[in-house]
N, C-alpha and C. Protein backbone atom coordinates (compact mmCIF):
# COMPACT_ATOMS: atom_id res chain seq x y z
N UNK A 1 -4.21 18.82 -18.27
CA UNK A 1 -2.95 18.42 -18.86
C UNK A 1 -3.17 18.05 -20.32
N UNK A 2 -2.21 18.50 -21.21
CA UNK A 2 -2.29 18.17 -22.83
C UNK A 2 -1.28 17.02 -22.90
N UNK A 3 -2.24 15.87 -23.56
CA UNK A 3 -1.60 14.64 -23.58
C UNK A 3 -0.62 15.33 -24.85
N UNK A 4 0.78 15.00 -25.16
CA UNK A 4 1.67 14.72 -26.42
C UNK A 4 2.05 13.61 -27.03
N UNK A 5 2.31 13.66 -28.16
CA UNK A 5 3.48 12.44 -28.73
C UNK A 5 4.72 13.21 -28.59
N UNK A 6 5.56 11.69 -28.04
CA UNK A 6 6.76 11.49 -28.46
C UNK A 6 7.20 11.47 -28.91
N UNK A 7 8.52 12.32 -28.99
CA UNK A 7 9.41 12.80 -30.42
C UNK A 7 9.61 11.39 -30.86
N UNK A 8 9.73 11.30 -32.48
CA UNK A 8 10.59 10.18 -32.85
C UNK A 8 12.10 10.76 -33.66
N UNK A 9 12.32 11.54 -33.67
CA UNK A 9 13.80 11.78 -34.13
C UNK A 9 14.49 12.78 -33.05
N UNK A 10 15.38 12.87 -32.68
CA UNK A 10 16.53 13.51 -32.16
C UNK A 10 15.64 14.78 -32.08
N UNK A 11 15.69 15.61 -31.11
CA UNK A 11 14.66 17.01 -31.16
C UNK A 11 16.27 17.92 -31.17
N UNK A 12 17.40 17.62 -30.99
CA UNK A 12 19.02 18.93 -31.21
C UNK A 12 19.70 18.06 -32.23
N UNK A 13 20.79 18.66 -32.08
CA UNK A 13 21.99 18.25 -32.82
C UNK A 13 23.30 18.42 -31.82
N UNK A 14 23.67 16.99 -32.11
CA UNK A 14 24.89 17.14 -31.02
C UNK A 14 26.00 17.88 -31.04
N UNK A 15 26.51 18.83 -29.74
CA UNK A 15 27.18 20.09 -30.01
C UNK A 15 28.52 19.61 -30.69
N UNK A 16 29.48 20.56 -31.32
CA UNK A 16 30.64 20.02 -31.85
C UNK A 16 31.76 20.28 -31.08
N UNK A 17 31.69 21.13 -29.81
CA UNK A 17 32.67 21.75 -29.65
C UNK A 17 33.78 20.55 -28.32
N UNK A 18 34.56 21.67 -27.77
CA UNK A 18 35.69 21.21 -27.26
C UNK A 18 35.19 21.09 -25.54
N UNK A 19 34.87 19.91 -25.32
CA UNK A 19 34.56 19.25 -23.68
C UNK A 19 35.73 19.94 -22.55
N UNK A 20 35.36 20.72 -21.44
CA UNK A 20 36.02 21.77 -20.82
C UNK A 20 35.04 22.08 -19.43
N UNK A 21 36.20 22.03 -18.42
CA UNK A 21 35.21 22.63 -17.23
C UNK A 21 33.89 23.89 -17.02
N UNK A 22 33.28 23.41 -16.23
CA UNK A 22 31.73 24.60 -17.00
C UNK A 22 31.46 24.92 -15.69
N UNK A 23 31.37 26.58 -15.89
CA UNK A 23 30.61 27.12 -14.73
C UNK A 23 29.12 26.86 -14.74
N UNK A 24 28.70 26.51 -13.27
CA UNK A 24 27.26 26.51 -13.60
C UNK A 24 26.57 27.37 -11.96
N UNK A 25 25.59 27.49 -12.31
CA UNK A 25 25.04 28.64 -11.37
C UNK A 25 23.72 27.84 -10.90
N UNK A 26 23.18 27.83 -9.84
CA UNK A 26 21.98 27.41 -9.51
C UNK A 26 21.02 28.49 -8.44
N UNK A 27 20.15 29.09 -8.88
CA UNK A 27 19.90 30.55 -8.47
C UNK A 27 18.52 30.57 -8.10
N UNK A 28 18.04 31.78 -7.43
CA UNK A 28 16.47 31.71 -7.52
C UNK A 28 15.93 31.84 -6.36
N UNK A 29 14.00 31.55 -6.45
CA UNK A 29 13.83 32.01 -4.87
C UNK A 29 13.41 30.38 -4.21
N UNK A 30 13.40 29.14 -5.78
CA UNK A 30 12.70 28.38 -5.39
C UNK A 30 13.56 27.22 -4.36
N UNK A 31 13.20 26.32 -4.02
CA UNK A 31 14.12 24.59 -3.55
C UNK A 31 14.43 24.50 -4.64
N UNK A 32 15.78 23.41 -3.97
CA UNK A 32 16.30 22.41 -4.91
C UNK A 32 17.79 22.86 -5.27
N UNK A 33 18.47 23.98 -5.27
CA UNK A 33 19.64 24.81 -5.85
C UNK A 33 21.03 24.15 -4.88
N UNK A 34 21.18 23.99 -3.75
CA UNK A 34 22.20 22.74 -3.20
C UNK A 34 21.53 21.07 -3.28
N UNK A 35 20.50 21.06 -3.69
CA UNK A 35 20.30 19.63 -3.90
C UNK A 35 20.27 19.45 -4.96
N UNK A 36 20.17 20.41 -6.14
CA UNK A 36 20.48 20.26 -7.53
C UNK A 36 22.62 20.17 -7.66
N UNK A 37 23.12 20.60 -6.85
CA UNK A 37 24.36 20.98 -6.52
C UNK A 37 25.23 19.46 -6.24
N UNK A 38 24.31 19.05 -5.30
CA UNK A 38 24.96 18.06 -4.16
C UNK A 38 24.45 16.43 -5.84
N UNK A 39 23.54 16.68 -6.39
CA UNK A 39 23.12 15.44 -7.13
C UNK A 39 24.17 15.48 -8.44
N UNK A 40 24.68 16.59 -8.87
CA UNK A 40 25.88 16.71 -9.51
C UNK A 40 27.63 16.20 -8.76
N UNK A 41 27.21 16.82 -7.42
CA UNK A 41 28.69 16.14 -7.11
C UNK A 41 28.40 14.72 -6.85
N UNK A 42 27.12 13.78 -6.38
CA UNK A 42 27.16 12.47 -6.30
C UNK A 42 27.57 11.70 -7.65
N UNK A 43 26.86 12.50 -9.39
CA UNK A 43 27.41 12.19 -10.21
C UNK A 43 28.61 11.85 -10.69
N UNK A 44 29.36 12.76 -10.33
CA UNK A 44 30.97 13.08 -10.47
C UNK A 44 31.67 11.84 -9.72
N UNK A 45 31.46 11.78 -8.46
CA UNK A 45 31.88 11.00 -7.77
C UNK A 45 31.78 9.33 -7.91
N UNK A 46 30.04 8.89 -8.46
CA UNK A 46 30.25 7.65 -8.80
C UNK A 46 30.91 7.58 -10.40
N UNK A 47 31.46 8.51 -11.07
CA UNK A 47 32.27 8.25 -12.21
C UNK A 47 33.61 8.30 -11.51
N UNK A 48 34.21 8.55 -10.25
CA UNK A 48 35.38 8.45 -9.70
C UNK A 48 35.75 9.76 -10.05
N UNK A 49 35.27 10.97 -9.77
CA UNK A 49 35.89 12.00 -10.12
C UNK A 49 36.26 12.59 -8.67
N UNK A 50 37.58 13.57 -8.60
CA UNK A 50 37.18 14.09 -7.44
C UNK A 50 36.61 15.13 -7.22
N UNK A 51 35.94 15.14 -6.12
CA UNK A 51 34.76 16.07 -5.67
C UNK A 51 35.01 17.15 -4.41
N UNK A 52 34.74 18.35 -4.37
CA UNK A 52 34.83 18.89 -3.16
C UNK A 52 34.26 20.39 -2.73
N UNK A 53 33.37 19.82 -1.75
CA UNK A 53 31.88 21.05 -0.80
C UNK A 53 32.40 21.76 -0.41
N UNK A 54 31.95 23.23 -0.62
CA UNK A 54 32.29 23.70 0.33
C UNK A 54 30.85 24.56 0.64
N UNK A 55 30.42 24.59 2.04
CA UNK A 55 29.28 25.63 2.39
C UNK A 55 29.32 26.72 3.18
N UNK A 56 29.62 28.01 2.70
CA UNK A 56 29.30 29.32 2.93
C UNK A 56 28.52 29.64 4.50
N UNK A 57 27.57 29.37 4.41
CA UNK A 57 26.77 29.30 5.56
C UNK A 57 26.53 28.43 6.48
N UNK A 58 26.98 27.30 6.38
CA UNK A 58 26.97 26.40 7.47
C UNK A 58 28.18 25.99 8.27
N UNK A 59 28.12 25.97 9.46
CA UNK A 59 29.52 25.99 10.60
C UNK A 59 30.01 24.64 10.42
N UNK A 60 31.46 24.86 10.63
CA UNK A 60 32.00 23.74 10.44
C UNK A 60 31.66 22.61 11.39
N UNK A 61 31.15 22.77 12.01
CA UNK A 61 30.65 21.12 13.00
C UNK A 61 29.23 20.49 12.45
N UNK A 62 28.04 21.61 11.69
CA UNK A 62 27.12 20.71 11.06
C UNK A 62 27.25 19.52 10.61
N UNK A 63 25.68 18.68 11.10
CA UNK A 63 25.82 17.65 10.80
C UNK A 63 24.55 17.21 10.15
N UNK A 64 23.95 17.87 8.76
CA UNK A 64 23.09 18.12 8.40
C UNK A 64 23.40 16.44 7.32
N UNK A 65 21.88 16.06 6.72
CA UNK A 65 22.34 14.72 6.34
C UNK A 65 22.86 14.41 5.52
N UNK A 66 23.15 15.91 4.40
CA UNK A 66 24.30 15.67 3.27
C UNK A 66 25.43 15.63 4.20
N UNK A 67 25.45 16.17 5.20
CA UNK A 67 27.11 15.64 5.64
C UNK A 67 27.39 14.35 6.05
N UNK A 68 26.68 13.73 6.42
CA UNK A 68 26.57 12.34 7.31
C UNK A 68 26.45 11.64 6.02
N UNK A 69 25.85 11.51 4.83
CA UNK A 69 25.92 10.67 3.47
C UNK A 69 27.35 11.21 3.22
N UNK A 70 28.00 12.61 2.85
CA UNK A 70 28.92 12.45 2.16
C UNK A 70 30.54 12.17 2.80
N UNK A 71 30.22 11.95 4.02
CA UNK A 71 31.19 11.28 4.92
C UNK A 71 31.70 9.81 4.57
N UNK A 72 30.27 9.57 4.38
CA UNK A 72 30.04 7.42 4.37
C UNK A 72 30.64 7.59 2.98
N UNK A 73 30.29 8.33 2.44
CA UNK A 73 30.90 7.90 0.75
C UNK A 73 32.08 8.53 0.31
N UNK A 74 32.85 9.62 1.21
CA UNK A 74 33.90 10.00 0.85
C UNK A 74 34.17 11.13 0.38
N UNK A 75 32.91 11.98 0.13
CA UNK A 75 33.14 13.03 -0.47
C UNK A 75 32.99 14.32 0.60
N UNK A 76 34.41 15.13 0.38
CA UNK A 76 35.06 16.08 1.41
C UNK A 76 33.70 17.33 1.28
N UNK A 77 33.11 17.57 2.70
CA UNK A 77 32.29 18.70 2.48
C UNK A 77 32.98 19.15 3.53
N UNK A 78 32.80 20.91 3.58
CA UNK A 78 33.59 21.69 4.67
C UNK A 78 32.55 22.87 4.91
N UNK A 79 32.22 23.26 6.12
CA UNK A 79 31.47 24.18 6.17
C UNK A 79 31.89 25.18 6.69
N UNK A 80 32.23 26.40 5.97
CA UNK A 80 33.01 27.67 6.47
C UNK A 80 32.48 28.73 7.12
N UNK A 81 30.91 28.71 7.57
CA UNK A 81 30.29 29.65 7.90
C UNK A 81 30.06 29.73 9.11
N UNK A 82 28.82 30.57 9.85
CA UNK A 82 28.57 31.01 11.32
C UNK A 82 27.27 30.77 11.38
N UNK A 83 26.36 30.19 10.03
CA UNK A 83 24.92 29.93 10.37
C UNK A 83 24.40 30.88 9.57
N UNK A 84 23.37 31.00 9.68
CA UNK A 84 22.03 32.22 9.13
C UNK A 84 22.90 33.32 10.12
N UNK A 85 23.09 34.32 9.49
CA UNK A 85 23.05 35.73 9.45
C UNK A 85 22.34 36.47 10.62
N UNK A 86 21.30 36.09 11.03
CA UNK A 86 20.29 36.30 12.21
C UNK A 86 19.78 35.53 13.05
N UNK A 87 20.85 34.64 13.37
CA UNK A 87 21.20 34.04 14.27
C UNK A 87 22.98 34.47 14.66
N UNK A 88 23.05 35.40 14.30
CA UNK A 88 24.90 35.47 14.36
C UNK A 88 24.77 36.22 15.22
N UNK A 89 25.94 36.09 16.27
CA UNK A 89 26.15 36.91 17.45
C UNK A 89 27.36 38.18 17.16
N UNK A 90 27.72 37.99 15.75
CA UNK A 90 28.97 38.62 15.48
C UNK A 90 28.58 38.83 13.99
N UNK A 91 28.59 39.77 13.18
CA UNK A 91 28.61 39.52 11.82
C UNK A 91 29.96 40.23 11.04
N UNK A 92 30.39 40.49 12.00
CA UNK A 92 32.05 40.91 11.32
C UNK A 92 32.87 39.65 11.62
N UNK A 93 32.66 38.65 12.43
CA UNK A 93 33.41 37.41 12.29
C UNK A 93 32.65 36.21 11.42
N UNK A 94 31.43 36.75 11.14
CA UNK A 94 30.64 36.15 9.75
C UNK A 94 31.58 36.07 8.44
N UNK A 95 31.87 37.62 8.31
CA UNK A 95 32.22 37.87 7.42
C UNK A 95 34.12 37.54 7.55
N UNK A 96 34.51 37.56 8.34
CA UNK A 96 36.13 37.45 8.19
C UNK A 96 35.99 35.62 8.10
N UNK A 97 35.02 34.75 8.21
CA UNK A 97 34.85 32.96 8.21
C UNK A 97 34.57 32.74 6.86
N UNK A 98 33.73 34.22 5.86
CA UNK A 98 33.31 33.83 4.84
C UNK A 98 34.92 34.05 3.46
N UNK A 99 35.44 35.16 4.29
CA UNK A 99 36.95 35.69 3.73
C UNK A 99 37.94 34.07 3.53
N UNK A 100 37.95 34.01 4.90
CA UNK A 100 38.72 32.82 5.26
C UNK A 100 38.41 31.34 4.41
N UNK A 101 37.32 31.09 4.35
CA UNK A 101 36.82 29.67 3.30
C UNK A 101 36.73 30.35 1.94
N UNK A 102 36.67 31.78 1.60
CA UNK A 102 36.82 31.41 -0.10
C UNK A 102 38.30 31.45 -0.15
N UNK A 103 38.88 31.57 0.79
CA UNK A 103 40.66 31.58 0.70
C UNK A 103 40.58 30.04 0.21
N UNK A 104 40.43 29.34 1.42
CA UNK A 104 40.42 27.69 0.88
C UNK A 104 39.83 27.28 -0.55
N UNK A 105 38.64 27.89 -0.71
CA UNK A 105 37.86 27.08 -1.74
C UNK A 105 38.40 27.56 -3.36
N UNK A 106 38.97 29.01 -3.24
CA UNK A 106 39.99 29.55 -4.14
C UNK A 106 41.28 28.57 -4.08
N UNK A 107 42.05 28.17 -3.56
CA UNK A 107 42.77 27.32 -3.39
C UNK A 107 42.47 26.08 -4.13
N UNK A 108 41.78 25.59 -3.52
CA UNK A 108 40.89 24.36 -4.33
C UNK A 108 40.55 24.38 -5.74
N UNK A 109 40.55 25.28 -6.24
CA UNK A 109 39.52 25.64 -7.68
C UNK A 109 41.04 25.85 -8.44
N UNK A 110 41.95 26.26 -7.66
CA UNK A 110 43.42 26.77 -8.46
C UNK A 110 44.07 25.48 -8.71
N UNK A 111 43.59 24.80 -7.62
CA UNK A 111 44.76 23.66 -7.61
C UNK A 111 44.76 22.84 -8.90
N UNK A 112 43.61 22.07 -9.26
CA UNK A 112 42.98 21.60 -10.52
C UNK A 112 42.87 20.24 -9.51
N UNK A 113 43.43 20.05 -8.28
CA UNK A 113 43.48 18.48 -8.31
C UNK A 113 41.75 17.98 -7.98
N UNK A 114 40.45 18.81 -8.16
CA UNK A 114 39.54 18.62 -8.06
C UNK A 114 38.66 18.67 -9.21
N UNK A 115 37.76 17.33 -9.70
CA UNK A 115 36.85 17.94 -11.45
C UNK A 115 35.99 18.66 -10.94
N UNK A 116 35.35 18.87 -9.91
CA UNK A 116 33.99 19.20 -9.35
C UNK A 116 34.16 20.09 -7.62
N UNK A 117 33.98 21.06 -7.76
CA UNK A 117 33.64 21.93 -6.79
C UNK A 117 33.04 22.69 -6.19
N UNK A 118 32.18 22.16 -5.61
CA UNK A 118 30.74 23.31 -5.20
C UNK A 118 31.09 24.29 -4.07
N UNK A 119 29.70 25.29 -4.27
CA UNK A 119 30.68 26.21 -4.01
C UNK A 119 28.69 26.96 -3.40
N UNK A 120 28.45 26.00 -2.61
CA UNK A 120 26.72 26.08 -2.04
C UNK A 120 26.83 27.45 -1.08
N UNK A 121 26.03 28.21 -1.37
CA UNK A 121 25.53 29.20 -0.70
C UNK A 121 26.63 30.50 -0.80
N UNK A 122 27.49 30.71 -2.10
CA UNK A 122 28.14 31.82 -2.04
C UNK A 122 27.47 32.93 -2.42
N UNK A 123 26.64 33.09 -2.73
CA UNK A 123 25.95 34.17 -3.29
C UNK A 123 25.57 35.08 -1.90
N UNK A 124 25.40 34.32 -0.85
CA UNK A 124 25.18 34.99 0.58
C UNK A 124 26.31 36.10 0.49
N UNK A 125 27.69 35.65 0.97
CA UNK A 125 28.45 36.51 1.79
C UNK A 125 29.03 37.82 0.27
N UNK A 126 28.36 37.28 -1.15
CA UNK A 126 28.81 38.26 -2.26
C UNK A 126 27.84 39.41 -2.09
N UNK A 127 26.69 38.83 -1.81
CA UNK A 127 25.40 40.13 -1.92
C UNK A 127 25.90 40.86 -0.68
N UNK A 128 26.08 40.22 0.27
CA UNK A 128 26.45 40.87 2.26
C UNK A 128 27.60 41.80 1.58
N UNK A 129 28.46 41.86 1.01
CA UNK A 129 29.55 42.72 0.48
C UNK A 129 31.16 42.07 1.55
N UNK A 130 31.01 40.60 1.81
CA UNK A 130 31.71 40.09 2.63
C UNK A 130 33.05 39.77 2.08
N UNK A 131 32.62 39.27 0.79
CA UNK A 131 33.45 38.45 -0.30
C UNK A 131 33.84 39.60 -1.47
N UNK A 132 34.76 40.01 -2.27
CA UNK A 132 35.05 40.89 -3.19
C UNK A 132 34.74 40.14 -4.62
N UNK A 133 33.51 40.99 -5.29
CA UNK A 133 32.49 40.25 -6.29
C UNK A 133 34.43 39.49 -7.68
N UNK A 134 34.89 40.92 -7.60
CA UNK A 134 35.75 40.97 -8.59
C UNK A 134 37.00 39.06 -8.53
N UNK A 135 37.44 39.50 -7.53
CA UNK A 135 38.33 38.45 -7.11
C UNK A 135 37.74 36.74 -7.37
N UNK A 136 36.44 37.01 -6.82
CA UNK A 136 35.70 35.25 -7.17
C UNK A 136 35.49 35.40 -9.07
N UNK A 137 35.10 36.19 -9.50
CA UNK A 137 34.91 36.16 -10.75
C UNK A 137 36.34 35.92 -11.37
N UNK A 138 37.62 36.35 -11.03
CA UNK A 138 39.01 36.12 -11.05
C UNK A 138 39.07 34.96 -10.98
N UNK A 139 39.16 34.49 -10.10
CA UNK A 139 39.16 32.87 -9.68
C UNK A 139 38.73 31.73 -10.81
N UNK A 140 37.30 32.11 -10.73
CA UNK A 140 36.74 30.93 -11.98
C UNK A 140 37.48 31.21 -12.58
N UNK A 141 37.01 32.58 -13.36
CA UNK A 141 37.78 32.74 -15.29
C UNK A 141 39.07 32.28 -15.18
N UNK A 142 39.89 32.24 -14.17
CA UNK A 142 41.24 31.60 -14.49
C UNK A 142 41.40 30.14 -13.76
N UNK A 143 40.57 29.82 -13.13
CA UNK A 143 40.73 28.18 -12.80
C UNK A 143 40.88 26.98 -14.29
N UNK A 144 41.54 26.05 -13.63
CA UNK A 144 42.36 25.26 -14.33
C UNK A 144 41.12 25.05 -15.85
N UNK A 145 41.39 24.74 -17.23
CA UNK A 145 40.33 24.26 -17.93
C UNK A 145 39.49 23.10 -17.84
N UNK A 146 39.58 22.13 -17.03
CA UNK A 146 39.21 20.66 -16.79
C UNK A 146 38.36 21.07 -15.66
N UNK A 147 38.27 22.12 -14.64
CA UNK A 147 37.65 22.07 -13.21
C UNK A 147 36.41 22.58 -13.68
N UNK A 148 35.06 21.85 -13.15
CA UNK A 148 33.86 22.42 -13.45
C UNK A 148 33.24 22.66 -11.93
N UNK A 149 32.82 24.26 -11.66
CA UNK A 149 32.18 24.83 -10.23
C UNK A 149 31.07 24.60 -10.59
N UNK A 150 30.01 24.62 -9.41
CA UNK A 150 28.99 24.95 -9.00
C UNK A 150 29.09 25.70 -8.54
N UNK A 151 28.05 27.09 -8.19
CA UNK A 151 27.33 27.79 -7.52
C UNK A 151 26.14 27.65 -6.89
N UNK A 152 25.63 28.31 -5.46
CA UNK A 152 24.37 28.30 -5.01
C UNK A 152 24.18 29.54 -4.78
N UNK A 153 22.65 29.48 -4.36
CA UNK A 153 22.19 30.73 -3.82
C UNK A 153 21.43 31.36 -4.20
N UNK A 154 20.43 32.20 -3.65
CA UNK A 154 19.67 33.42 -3.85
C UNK A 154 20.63 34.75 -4.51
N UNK A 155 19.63 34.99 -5.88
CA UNK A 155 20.18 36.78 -6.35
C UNK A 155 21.70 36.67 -6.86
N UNK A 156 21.81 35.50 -7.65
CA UNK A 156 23.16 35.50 -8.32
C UNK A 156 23.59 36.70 -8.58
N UNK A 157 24.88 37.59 -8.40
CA UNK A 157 25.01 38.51 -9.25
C UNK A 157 24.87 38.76 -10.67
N UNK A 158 24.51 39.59 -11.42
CA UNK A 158 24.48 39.58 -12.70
C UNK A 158 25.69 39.22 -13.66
N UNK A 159 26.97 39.62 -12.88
CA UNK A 159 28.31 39.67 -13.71
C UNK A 159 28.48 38.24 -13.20
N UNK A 160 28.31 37.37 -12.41
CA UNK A 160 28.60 35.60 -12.30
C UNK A 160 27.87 35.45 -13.31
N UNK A 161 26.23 35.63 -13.46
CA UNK A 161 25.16 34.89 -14.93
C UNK A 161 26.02 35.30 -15.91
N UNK A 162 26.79 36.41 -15.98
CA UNK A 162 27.42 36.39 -17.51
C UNK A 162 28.47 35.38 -17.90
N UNK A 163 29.00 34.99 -16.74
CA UNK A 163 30.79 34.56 -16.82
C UNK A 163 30.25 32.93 -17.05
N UNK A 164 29.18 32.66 -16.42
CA UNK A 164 28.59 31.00 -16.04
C UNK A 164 28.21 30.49 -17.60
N UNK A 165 27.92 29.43 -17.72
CA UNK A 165 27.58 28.34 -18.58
C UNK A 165 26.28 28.18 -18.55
N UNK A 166 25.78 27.45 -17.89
CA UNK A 166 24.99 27.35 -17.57
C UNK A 166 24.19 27.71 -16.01
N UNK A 167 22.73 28.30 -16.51
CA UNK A 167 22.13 28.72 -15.21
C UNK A 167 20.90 28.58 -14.53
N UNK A 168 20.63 27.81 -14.02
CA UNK A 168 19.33 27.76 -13.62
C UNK A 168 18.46 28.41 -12.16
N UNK A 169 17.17 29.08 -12.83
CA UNK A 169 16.87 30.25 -12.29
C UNK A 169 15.66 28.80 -11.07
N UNK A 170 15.85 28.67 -10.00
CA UNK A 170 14.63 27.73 -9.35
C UNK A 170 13.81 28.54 -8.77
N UNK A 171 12.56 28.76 -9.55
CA UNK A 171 11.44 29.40 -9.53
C UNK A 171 10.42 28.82 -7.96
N UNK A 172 9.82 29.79 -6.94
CA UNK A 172 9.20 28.67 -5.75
C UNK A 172 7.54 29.24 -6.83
N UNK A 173 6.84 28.12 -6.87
CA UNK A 173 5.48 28.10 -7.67
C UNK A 173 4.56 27.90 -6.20
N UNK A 174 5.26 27.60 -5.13
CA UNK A 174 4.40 26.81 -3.58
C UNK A 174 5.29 26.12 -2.75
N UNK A 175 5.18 26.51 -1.47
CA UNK A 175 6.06 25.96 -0.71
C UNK A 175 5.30 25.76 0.41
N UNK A 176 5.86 24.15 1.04
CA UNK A 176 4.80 23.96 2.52
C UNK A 176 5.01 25.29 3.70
N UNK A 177 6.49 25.87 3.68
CA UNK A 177 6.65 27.02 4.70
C UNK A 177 5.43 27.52 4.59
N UNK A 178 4.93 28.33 3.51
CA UNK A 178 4.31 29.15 3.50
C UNK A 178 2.88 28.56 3.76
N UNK A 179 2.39 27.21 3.78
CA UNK A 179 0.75 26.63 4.46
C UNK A 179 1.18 26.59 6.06
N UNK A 180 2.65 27.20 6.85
CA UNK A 180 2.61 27.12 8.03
C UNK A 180 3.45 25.34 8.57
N UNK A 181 3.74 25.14 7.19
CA UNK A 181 4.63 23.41 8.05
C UNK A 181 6.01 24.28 8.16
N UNK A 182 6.29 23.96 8.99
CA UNK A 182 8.07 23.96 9.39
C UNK A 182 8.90 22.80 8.41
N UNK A 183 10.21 23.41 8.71
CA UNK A 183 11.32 22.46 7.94
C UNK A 183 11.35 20.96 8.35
N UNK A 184 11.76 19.83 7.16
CA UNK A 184 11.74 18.68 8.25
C UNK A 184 12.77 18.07 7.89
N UNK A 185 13.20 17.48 8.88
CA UNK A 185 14.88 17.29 8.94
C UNK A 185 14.99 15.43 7.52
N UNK A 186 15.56 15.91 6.56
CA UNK A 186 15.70 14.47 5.57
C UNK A 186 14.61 15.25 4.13
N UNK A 187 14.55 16.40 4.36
CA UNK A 187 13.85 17.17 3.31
C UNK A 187 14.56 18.72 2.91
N UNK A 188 14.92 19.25 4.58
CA UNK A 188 15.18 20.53 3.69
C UNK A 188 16.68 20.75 5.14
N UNK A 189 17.12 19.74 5.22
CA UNK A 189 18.83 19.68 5.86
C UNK A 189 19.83 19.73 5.31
């Protein structure tokens, strides 16, 4: 490790422009992209903003422990999905659950009455060809100016990285899966 000094003056310049809802994208092969997601909507929320989940892939009865925290604290998560993909007994009713919740979560994003809307694991049912790429890209670009989305997921499309603000690519450098540990529930739920 190369020890540094600490900047002593300002290392930017503070931007000038006009404060406005921001797409942001959280992408990649690494962790962290709904928990980078979920630590933004806890933000929002202890400033009193309103907040609202929605997850792509997880069935609406999960009770994974962001749901059980964001219950106690108030913040609406909804899970519109059927599970992992290969575990589905149906993947044409995958796909008509994934139709059905961006109906809602389009709704939501139109309404404005939300600052913050995540929007964890859509990149699934866009790559599956479940969701119509054109229509969600519709959506943002015309959602209210004050509403700022999140995105999750693996293999962002290229035309979302263009439309987004900001994007972060979560690189995996090592992961316990791969030394053979399994998932553990209060780490990767």
């Amino acid at each position: 490790m190369q020890i540094e000094t600490p900047p002593t003056e300002k290392p930017y310049e503070k931007p000038e422009g006009e404060r406005r809802g921001l797409l942001i994208i959280n992408t990649g092969d690494g962790k962290g992209k709904s928990t980078a997601a979920f630590g933004l909507a806890l933000r929002a929320h202890g400033r009193g903003k309103a907040v609202k989940i929605f997850q792509f892939m997880k069935v609406p009865s999960a009770r994974f422990g962001e749901h059980r925290m964001f219950e106690q604290i108030g913040i609406p998560i909804e899970g519109l999905g059927d599970g992992f993909s290969w575990k589905s007994q149906d993947l044409e009713r995958s796909a008509q659950l994934a139709r059905d919740g961006w109906a809602r979560a389009a709704a939501a994003i139109a309404s404005g009455e939300h600052f913050l809307v995540v929007l964890d694991e859509i990149t699934y049912p866009l790559i599956y060809g479940w969701l119509p790429l054109e229509d969600v890209l519709r959506v943002l670009r015309d959602r209210p100016r004050e509403v700022h989305v999140v995105l999750t997921g693996r293999r962002a499309p290229p035309e979302l990285v263009a439309l987004a603000d900001t994007v972060t690519e979560m690189q995996m450098v090592k992961h316990a899966f791969q030394a053979g540990i399994p998932a553990q529930r209060g780490i990767e739920d």
